[in-house]
PDB file of N, CA and C in Angstrom:
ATOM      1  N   UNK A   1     -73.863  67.301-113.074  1.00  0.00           N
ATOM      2  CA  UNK A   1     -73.301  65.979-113.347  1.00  0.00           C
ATOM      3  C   UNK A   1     -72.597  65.508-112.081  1.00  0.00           C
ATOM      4  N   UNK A   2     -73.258  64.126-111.368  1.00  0.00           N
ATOM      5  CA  UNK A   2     -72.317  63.552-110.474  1.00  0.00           C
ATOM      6  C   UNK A   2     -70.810  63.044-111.115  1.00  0.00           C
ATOM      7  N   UNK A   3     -70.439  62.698-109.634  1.00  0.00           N
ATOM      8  CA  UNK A   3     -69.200  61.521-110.426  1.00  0.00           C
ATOM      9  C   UNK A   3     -69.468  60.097-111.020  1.00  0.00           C
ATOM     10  N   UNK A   4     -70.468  59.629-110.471  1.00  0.00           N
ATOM     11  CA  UNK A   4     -71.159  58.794-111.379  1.00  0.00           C
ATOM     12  C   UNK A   4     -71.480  58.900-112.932  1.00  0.00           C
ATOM     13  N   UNK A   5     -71.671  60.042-112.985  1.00  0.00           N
ATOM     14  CA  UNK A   5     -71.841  60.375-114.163  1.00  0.00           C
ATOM     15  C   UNK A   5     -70.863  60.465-114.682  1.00  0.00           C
ATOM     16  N   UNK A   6     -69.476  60.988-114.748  1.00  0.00           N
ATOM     17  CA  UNK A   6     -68.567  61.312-114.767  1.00  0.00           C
ATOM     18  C   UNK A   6     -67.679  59.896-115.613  1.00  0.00           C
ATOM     19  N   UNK A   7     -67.859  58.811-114.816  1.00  0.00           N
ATOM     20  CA  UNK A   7     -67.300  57.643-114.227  1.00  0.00           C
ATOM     21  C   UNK A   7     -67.883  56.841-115.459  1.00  0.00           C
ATOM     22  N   UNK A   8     -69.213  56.620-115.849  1.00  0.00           N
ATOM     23  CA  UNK A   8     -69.434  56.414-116.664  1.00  0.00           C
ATOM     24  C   UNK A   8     -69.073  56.470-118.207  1.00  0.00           C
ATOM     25  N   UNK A   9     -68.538  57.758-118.561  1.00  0.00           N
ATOM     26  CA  UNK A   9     -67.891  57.955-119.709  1.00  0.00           C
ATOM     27  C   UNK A   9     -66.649  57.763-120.137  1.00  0.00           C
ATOM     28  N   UNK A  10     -65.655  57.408-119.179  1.00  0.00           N
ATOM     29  CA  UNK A  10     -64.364  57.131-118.849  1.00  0.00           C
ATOM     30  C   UNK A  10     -63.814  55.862-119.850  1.00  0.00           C
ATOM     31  N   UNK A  11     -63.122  55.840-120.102  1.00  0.00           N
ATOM     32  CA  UNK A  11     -62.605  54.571-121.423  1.00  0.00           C
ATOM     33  C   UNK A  11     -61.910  53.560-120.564  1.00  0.00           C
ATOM     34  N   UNK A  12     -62.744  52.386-120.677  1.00  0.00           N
ATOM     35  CA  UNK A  12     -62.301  50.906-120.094  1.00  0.00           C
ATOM     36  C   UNK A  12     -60.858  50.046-121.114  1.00  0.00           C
ATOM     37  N   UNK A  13     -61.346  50.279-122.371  1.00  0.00           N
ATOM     38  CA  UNK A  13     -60.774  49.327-122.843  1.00  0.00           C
ATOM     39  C   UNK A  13     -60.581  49.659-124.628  1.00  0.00           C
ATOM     40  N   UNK A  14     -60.033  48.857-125.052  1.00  0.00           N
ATOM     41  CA  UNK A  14     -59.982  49.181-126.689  1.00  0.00           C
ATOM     42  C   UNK A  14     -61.982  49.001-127.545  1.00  0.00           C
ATOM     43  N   UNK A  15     -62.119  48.031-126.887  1.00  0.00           N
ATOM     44  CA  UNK A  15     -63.437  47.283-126.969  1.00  0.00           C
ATOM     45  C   UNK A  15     -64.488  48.237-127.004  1.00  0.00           C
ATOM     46  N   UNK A  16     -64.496  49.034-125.847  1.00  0.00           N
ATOM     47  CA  UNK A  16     -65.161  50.503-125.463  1.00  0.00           C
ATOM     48  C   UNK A  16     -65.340  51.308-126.373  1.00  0.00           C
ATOM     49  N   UNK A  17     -64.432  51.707-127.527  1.00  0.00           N
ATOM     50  CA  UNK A  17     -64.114  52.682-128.035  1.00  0.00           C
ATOM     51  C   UNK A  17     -64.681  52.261-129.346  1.00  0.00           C
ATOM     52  N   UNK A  18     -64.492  50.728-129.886  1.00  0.00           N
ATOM     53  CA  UNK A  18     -64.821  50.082-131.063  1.00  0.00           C
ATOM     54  C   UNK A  18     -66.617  50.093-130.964  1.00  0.00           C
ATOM     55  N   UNK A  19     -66.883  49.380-129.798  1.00  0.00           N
ATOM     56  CA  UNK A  19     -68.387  50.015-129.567  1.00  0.00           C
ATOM     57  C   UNK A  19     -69.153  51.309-129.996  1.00  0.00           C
ATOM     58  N   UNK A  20     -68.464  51.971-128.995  1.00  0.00           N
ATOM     59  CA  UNK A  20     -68.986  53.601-129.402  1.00  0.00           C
ATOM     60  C   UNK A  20     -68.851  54.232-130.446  1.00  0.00           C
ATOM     61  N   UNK A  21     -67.701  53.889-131.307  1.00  0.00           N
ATOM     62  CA  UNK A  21     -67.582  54.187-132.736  1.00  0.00           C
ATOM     63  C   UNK A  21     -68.966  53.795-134.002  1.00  0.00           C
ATOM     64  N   UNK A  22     -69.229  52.483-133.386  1.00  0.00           N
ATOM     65  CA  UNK A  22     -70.390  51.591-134.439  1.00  0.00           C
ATOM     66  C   UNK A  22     -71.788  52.338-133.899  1.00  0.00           C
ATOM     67  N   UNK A  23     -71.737  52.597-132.289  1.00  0.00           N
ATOM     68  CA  UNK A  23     -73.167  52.876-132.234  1.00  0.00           C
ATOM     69  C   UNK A  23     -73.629  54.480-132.735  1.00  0.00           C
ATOM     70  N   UNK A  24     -72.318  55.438-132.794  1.00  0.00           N
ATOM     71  CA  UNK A  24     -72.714  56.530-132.903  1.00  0.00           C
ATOM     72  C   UNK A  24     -72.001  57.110-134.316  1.00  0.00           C
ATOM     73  N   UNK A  25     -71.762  56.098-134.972  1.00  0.00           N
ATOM     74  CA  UNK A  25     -71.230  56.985-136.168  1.00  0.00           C
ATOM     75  C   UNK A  25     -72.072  55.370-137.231  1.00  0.00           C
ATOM     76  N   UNK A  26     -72.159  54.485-137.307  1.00  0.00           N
ATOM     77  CA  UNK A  26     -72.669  53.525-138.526  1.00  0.00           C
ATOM     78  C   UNK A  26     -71.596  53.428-139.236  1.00  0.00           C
ATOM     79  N   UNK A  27     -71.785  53.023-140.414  1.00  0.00           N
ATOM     80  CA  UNK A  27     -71.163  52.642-141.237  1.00  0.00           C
ATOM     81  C   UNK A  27     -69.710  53.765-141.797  1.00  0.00           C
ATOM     82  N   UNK A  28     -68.722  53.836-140.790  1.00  0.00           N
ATOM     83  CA  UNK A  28     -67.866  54.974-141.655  1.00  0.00           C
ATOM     84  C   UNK A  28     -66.298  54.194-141.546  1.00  0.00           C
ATOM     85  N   UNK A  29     -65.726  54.341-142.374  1.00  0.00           N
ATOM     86  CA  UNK A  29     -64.120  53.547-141.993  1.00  0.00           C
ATOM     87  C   UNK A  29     -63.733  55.144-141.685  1.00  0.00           C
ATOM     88  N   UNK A  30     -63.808  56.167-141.730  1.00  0.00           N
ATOM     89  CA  UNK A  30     -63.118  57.399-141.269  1.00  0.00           C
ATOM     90  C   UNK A  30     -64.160  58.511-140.289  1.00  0.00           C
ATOM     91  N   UNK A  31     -63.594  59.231-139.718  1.00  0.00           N
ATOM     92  CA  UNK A  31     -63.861  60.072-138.107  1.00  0.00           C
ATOM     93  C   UNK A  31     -62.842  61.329-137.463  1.00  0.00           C
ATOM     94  N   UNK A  32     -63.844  61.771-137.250  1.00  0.00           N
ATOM     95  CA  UNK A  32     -62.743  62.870-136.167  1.00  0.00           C
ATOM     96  C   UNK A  32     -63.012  62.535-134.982  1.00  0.00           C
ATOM     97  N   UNK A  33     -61.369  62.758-134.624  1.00  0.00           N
ATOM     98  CA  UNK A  33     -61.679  62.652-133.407  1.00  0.00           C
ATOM     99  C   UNK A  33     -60.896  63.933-132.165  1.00  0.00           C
ATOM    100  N   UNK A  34     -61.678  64.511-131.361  1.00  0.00           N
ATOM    101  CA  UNK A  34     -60.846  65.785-130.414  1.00  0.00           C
ATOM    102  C   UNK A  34     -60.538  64.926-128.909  1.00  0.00           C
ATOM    103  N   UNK A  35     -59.094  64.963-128.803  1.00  0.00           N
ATOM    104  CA  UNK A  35     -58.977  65.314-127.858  1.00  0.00           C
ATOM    105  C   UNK A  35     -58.338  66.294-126.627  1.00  0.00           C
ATOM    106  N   UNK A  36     -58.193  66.846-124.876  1.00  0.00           N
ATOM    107  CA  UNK A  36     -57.805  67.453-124.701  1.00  0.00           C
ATOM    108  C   UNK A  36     -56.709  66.982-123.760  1.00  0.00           C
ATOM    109  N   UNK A  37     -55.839  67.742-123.318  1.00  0.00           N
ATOM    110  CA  UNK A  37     -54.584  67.303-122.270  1.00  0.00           C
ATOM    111  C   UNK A  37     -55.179  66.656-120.956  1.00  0.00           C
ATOM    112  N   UNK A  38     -56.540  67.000-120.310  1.00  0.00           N
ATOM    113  CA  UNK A  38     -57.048  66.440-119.643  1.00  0.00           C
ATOM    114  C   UNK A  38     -57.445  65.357-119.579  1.00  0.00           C
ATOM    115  N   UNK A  39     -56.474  64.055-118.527  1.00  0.00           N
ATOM    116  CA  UNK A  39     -56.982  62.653-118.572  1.00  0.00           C
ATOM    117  C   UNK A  39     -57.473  62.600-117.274  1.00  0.00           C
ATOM    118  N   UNK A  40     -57.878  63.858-115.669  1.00  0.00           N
ATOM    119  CA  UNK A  40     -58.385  63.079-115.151  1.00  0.00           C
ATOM    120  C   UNK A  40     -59.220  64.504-114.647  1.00  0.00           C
ATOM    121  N   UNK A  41     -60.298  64.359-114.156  1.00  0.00           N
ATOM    122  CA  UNK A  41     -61.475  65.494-113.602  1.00  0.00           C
ATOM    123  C   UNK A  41     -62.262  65.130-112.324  1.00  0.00           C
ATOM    124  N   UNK A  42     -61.894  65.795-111.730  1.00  0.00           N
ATOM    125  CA  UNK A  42     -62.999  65.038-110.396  1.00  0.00           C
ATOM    126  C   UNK A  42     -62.039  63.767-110.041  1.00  0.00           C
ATOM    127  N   UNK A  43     -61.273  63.177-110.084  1.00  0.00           N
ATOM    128  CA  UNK A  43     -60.583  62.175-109.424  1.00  0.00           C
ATOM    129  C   UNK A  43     -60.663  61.004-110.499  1.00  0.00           C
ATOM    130  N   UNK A  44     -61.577  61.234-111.623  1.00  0.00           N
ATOM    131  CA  UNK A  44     -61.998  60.139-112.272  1.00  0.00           C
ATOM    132  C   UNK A  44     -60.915  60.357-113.448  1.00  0.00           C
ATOM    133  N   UNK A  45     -59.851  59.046-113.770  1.00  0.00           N
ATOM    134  CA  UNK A  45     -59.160  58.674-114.737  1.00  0.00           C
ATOM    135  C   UNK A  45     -59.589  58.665-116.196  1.00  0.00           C
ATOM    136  N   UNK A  46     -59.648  59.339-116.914  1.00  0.00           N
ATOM    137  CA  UNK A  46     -60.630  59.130-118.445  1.00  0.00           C
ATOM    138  C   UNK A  46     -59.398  58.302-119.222  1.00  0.00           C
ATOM    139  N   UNK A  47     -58.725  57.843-119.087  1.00  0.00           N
ATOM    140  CA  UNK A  47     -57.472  56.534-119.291  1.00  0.00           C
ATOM    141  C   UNK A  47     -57.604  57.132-121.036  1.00  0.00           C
ATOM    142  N   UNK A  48     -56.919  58.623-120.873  1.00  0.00           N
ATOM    143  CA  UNK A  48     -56.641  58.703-122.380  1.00  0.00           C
ATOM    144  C   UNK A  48     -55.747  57.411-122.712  1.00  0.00           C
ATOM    145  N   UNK A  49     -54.590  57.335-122.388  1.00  0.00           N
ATOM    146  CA  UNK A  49     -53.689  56.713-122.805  1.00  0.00           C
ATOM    147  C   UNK A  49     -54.206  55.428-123.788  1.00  0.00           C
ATOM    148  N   UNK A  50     -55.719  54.911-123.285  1.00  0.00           N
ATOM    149  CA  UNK A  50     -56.294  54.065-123.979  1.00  0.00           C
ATOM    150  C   UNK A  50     -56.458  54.265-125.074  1.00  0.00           C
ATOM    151  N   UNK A  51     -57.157  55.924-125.478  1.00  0.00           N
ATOM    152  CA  UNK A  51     -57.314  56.220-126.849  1.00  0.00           C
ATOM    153  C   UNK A  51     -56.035  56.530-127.570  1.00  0.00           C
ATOM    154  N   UNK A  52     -55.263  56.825-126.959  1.00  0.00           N
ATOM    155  CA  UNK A  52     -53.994  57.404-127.807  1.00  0.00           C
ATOM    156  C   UNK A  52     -53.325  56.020-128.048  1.00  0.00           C
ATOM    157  N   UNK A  53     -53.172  55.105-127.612  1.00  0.00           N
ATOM    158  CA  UNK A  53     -52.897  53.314-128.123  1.00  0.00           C
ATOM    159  C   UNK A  53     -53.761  53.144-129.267  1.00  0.00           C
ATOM    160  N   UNK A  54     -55.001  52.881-129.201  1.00  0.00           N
ATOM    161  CA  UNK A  54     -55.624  52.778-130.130  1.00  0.00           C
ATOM    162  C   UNK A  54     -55.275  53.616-131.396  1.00  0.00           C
ATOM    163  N   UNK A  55     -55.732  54.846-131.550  1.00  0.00           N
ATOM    164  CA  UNK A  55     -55.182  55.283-132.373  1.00  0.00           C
ATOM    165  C   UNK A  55     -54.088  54.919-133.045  1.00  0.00           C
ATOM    166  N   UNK A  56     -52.921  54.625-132.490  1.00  0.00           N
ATOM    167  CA  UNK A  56     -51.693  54.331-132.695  1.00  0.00           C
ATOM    168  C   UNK A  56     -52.063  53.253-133.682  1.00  0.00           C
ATOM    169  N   UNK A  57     -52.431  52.091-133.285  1.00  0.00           N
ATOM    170  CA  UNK A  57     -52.360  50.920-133.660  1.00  0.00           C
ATOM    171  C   UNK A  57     -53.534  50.612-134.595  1.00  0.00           C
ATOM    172  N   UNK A  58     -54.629  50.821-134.552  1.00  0.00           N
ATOM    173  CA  UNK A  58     -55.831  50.983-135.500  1.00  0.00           C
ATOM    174  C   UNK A  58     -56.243  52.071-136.362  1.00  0.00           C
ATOM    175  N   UNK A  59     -55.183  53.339-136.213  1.00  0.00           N
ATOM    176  CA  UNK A  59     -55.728  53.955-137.202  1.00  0.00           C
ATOM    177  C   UNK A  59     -54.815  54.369-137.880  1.00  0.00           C
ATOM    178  N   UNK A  60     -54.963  55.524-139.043  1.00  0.00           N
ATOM    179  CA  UNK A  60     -54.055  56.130-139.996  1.00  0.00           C
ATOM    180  C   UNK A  60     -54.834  57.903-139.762  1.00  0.00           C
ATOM    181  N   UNK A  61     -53.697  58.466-139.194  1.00  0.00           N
ATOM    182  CA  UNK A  61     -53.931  59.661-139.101  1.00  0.00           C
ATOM    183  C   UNK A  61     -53.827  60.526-140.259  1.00  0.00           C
ATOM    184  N   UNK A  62     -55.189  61.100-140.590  1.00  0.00           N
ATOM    185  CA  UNK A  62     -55.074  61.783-142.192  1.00  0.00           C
ATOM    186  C   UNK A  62     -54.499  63.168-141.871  1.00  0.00           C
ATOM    187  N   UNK A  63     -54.973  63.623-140.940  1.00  0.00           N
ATOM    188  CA  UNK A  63     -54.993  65.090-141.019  1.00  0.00           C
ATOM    189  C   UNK A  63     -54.726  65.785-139.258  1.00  0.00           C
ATOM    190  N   UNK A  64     -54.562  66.313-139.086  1.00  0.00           N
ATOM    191  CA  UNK A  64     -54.122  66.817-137.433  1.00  0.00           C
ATOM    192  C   UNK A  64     -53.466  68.067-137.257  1.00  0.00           C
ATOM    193  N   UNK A  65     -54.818  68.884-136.449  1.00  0.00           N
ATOM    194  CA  UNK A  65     -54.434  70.421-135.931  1.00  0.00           C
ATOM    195  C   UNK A  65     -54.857  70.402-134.685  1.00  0.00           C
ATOM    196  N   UNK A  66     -53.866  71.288-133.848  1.00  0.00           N
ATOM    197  CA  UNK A  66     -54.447  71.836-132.591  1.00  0.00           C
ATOM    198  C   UNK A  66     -55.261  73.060-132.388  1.00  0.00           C
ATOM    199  N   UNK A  67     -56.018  72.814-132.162  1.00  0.00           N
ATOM    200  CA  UNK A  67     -57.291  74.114-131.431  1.00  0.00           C
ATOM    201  C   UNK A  67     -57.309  73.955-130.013  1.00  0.00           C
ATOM    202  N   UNK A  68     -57.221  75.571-129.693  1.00  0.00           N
ATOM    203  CA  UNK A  68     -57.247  76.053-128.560  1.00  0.00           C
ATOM    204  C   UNK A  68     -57.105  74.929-127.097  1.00  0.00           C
ATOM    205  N   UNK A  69     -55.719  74.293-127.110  1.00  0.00           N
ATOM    206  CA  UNK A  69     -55.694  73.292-126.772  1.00  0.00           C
ATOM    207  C   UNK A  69     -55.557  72.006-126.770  1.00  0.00           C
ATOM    208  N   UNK A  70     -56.906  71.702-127.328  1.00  0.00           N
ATOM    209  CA  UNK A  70     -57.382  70.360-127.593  1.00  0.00           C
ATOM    210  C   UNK A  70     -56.304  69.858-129.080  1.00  0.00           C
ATOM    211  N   UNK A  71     -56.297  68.480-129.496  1.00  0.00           N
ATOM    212  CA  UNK A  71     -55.807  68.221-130.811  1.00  0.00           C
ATOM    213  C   UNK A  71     -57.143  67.913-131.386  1.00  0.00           C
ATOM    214  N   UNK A  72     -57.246  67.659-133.080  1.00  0.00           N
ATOM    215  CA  UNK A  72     -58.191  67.284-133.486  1.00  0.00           C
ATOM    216  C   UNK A  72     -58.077  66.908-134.945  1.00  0.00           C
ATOM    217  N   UNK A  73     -57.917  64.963-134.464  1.00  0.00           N
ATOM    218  CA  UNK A  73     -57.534  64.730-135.991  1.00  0.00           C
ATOM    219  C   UNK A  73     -58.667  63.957-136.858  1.00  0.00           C
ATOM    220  N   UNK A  74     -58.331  63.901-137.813  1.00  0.00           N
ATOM    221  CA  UNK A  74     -59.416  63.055-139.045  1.00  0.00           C
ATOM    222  C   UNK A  74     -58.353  61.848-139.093  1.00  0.00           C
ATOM    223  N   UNK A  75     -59.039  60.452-139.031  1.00  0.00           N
ATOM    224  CA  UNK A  75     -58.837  59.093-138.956  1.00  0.00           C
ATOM    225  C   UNK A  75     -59.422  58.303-139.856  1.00  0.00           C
ATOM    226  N   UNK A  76     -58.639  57.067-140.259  1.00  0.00           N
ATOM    227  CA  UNK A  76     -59.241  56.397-141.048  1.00  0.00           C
ATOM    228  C   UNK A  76     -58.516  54.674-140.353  1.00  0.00           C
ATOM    229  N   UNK A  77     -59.689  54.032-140.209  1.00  0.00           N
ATOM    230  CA  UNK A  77     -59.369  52.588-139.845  1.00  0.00           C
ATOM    231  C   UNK A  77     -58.850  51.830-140.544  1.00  0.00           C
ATOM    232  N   UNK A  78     -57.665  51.806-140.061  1.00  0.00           N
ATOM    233  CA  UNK A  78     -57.009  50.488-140.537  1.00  0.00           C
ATOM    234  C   UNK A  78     -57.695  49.524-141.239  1.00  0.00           C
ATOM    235  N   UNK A  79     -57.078  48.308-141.754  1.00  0.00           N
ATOM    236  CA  UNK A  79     -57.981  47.196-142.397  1.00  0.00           C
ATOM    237  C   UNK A  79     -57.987  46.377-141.243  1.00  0.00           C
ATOM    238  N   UNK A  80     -58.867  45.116-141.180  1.00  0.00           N
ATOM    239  CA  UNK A  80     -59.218  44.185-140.015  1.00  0.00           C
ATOM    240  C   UNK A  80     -59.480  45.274-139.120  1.00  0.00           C
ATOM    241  N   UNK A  81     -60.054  46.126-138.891  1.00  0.00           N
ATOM    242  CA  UNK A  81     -60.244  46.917-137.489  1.00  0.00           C
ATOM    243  C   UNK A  81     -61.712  46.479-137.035  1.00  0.00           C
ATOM    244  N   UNK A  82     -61.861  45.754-136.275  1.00  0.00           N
ATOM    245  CA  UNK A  82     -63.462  45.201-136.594  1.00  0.00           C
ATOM    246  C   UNK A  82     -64.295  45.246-137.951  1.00  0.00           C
ATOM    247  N   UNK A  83     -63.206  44.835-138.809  1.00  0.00           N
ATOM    248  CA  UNK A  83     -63.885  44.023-139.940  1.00  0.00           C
ATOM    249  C   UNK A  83     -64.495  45.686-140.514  1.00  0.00           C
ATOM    250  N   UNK A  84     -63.753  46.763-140.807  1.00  0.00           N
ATOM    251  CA  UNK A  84     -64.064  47.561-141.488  1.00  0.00           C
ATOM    252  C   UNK A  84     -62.976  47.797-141.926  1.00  0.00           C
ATOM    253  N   UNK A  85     -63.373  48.394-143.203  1.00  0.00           N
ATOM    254  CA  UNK A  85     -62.510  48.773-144.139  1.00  0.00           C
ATOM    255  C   UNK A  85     -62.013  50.346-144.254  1.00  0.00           C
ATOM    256  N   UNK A  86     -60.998  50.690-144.584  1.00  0.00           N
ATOM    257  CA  UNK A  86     -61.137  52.487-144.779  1.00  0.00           C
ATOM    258  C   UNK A  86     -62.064  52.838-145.766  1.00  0.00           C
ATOM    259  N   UNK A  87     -62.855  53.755-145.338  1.00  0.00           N
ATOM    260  CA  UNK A  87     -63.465  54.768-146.197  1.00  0.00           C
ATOM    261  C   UNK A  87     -64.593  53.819-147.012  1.00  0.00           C
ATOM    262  N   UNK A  88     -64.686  52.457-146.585  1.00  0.00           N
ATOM    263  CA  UNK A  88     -65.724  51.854-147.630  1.00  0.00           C
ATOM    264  C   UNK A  88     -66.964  51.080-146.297  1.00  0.00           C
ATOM    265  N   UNK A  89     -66.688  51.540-145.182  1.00  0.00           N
ATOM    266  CA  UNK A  89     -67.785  51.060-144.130  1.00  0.00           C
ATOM    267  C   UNK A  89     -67.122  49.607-143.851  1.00  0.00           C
ATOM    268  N   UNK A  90     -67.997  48.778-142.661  1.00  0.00           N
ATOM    269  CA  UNK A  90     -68.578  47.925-142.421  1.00  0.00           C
ATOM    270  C   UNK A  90     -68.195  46.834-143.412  1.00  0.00           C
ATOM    271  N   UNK A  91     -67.601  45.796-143.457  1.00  0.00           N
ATOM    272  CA  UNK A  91     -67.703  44.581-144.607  1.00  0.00           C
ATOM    273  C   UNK A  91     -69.197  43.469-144.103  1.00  0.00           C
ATOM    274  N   UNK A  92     -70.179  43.523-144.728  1.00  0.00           N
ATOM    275  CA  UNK A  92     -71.076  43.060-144.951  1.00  0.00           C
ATOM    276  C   UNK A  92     -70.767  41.016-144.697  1.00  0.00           C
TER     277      UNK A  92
END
């Protein structure tokens, strides 16, 4: 893996995250999500701080343990969070 590569996966924005949520999970108002103490590798910023805002503000933390490190919690979206609902998907 270059740093290009690297660079690529890195979190821009709240927007970023709302994306990647719809394209790789569909229809779910709830998710896990891991993360680790590491926000930067190779020089490249992975701007946790972005996800840990988000979280904050769009979600409801159900559940949360640390493994070997990393945290890893189960989430459920807020209401208005791009127009999904908890636990009932997508509003049509």
């Amino acid at each position: 893996m270059n740093i290009s590569d690297i660079k690529s996966v890195a979190l821009k924005d709240e927007k970023g995250i709302l994306e990647a949520v719809e394209t790789y999970s569909g229809r779910v108002g709830k998710l896990w999500i891991v993360t680790q103490p590491i926000s930067r590798y190779l020089g490249v910023d992975f701007k946790a701080q972005v996800l840990e805002s988000f979280i904050e503000k769009h979600c409801s933390v159900i559940h949360e343990q640390k493994f070997y490190g990393s945290m890893v919690r189960y989430v459920a979206f807020k209401k208005g969070v791009k127009d999904w609902d908890q636990g009932e998907g997508r509003k049509e």
